[in-house]
C-alpha atoms as a PDB file:
ATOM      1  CA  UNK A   1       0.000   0.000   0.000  1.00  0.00           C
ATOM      2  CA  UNK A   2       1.439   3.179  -0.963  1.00  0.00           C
ATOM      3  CA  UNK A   3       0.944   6.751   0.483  1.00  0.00           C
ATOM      4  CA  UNK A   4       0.024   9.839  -1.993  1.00  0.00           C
ATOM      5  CA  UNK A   5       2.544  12.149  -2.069  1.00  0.00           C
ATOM      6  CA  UNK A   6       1.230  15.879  -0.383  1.00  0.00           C
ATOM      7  CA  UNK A   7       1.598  19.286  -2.192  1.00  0.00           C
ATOM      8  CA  UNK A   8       4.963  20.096  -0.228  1.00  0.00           C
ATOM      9  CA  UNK A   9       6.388  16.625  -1.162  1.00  0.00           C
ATOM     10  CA  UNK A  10       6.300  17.154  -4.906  1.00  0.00           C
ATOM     11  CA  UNK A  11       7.201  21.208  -4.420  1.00  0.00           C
ATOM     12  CA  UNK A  12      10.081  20.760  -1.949  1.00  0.00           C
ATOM     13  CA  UNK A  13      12.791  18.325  -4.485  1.00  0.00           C
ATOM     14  CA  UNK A  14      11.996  20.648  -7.235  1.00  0.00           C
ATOM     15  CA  UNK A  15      13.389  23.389  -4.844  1.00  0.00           C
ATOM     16  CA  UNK A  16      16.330  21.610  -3.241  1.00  0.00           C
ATOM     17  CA  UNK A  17      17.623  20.102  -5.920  1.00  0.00           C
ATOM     18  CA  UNK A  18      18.759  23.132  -7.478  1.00  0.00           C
ATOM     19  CA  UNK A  19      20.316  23.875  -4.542  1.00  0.00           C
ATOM     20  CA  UNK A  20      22.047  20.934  -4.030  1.00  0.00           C
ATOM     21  CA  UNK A  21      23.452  20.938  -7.507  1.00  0.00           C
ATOM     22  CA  UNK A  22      24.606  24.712  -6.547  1.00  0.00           C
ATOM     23  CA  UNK A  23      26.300  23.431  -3.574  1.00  0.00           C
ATOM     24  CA  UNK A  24      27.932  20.646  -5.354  1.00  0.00           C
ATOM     25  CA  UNK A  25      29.392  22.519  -8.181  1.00  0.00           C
ATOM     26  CA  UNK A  26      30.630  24.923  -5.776  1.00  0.00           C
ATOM     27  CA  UNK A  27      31.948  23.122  -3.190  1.00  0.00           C
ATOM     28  CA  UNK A  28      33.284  20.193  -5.778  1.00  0.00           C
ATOM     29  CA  UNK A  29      34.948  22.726  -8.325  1.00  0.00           C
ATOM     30  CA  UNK A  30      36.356  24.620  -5.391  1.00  0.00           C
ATOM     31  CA  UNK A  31      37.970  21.229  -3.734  1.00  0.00           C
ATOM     32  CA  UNK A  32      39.384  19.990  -7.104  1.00  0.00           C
ATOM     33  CA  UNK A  33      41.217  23.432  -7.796  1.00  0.00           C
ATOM     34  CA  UNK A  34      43.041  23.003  -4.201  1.00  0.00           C
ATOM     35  CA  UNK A  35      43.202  19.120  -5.232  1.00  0.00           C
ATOM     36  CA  UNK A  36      45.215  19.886  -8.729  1.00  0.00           C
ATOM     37  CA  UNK A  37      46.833  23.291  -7.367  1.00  0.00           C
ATOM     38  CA  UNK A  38      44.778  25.418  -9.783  1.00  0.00           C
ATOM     39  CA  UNK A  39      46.373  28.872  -9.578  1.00  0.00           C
ATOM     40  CA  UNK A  40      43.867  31.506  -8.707  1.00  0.00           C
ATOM     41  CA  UNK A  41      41.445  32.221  -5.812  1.00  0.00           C
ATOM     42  CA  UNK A  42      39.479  28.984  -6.214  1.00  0.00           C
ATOM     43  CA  UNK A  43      43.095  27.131  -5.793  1.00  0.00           C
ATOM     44  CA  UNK A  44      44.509  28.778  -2.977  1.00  0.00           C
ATOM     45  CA  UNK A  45      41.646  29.770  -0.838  1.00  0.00           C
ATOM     46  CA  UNK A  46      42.676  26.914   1.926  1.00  0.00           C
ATOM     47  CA  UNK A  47      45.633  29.490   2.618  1.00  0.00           C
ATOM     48  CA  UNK A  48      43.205  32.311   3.541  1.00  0.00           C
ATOM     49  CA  UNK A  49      41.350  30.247   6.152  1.00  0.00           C
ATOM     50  CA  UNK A  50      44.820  28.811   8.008  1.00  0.00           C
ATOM     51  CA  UNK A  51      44.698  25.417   6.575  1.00  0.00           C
ATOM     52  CA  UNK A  52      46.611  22.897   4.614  1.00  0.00           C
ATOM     53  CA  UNK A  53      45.351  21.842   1.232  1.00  0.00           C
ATOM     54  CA  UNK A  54      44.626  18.410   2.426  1.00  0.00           C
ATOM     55  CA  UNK A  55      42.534  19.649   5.433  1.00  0.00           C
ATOM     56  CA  UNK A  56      40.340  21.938   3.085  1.00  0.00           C
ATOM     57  CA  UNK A  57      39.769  19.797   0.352  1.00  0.00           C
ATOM     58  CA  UNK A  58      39.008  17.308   2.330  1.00  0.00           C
ATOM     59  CA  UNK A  59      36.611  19.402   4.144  1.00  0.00           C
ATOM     60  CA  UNK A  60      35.073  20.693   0.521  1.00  0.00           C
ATOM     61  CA  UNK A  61      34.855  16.972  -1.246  1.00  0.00           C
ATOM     62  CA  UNK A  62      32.442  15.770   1.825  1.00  0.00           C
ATOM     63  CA  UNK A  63      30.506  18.717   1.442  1.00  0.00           C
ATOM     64  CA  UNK A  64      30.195  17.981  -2.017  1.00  0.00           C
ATOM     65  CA  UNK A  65      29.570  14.100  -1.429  1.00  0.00           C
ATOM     66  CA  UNK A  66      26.612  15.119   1.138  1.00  0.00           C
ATOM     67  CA  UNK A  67      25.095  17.075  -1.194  1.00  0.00           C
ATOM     68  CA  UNK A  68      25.106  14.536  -4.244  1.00  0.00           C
ATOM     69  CA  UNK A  69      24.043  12.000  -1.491  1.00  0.00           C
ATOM     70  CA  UNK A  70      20.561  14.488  -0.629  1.00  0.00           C
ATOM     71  CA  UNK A  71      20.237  14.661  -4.487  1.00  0.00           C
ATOM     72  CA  UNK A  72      20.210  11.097  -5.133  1.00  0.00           C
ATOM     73  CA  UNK A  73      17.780  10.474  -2.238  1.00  0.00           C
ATOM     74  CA  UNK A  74      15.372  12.878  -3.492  1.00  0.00           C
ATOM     75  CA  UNK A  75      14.989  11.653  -6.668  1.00  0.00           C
ATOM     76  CA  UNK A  76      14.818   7.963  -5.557  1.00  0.00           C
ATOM     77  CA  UNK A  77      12.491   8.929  -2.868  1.00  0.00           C
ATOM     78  CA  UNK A  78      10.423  10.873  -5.238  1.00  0.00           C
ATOM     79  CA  UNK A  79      10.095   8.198  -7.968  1.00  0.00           C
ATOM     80  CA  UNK A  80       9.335   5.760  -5.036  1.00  0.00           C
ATOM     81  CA  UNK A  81       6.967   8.191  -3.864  1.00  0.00           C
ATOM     82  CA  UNK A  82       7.907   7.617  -0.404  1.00  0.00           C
ATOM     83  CA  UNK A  83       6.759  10.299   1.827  1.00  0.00           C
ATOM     84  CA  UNK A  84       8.121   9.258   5.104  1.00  0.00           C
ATOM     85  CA  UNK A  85      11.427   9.404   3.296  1.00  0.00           C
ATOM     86  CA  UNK A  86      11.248  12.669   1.485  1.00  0.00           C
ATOM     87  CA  UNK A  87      10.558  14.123   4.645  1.00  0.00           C
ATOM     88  CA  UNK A  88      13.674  12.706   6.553  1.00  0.00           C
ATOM     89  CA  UNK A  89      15.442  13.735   3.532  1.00  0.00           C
ATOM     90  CA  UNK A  90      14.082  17.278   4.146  1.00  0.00           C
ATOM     91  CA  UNK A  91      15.194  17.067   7.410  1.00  0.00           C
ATOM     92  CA  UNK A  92      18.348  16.443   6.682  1.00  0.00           C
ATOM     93  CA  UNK A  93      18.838  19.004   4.091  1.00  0.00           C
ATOM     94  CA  UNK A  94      18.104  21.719   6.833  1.00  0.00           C
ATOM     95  CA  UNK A  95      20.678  19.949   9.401  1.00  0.00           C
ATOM     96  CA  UNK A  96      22.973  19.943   6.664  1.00  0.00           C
ATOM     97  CA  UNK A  97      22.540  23.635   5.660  1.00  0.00           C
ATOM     98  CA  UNK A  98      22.696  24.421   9.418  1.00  0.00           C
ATOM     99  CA  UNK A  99      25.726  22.760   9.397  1.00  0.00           C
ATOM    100  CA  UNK A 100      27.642  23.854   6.575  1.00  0.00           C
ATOM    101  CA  UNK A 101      26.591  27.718   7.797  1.00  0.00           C
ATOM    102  CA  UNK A 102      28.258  26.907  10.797  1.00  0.00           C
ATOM    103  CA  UNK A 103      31.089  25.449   9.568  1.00  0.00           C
ATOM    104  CA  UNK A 104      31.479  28.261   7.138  1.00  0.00           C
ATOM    105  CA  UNK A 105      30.998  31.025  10.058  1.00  0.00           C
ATOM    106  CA  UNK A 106      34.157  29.078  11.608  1.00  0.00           C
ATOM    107  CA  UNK A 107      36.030  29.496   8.844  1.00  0.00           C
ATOM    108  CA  UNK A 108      35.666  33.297   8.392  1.00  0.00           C
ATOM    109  CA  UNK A 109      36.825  33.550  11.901  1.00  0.00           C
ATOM    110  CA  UNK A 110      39.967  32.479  11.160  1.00  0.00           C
ATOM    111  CA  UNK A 111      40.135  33.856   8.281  1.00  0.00           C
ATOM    112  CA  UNK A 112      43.609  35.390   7.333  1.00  0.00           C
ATOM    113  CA  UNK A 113      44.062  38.579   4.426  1.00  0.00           C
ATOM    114  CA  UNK A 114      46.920  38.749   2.598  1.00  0.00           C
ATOM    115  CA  UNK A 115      48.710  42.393   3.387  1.00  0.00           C
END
């Protein structure tokens, strides 16, 4: 027996997903860069925060990961039309945001400028 998916379950993927994507083309372009020592700001940005390069793309590819991870849930969880799950998967999306926000608001504190 399968549950109807509500209003908010259909809306809510359409909204994240986007965002998701955004994070994980940020997030992943930004970690490769450090990863092949792009030159330019995407490249060196671990230096402005006070870490190595393995700490911060490290800290950018599981970012990335997490947010691929929400995206394939979504989908899966929409096609299954599984509301129980879409709605832990919301969940998580806003612990995740929460999360990242906080872990970016560390990062600005130690944030270092050149000169």
């Amino acid at each position: 027996m399968r549950e109807e998916l509500k209003l908010y379950h259909s809306i809510l993927p359409i909204i994240l997903i986007p965002i998701c994507l955004l994070i994980l083309v940020t997030y992943g372009w930004t970690g490769y860069a450090t990863l092949t020592e792009k030159s330019g700001l995407n490249g060196s940005y671990y230096l402005y925060y006070n870490l190595s390069m393995v700490q911060f793309y490290i800290y950018e590819f599981i970012v990335a990961f997490i947010a691929l991870a929400l995206i394939v849930a979504q989908i899966s969880y929409s096609i299954r039309k599984s509301p129980r799950h879409l709605t832990i998967t919301f969940c998580s999306f806003a612990v995740f945001i929460a999360l990242v926000i906080i872990c970016e608001i560390y990062l600005e504190s130690r944030f270092t400028g050149k000169g």
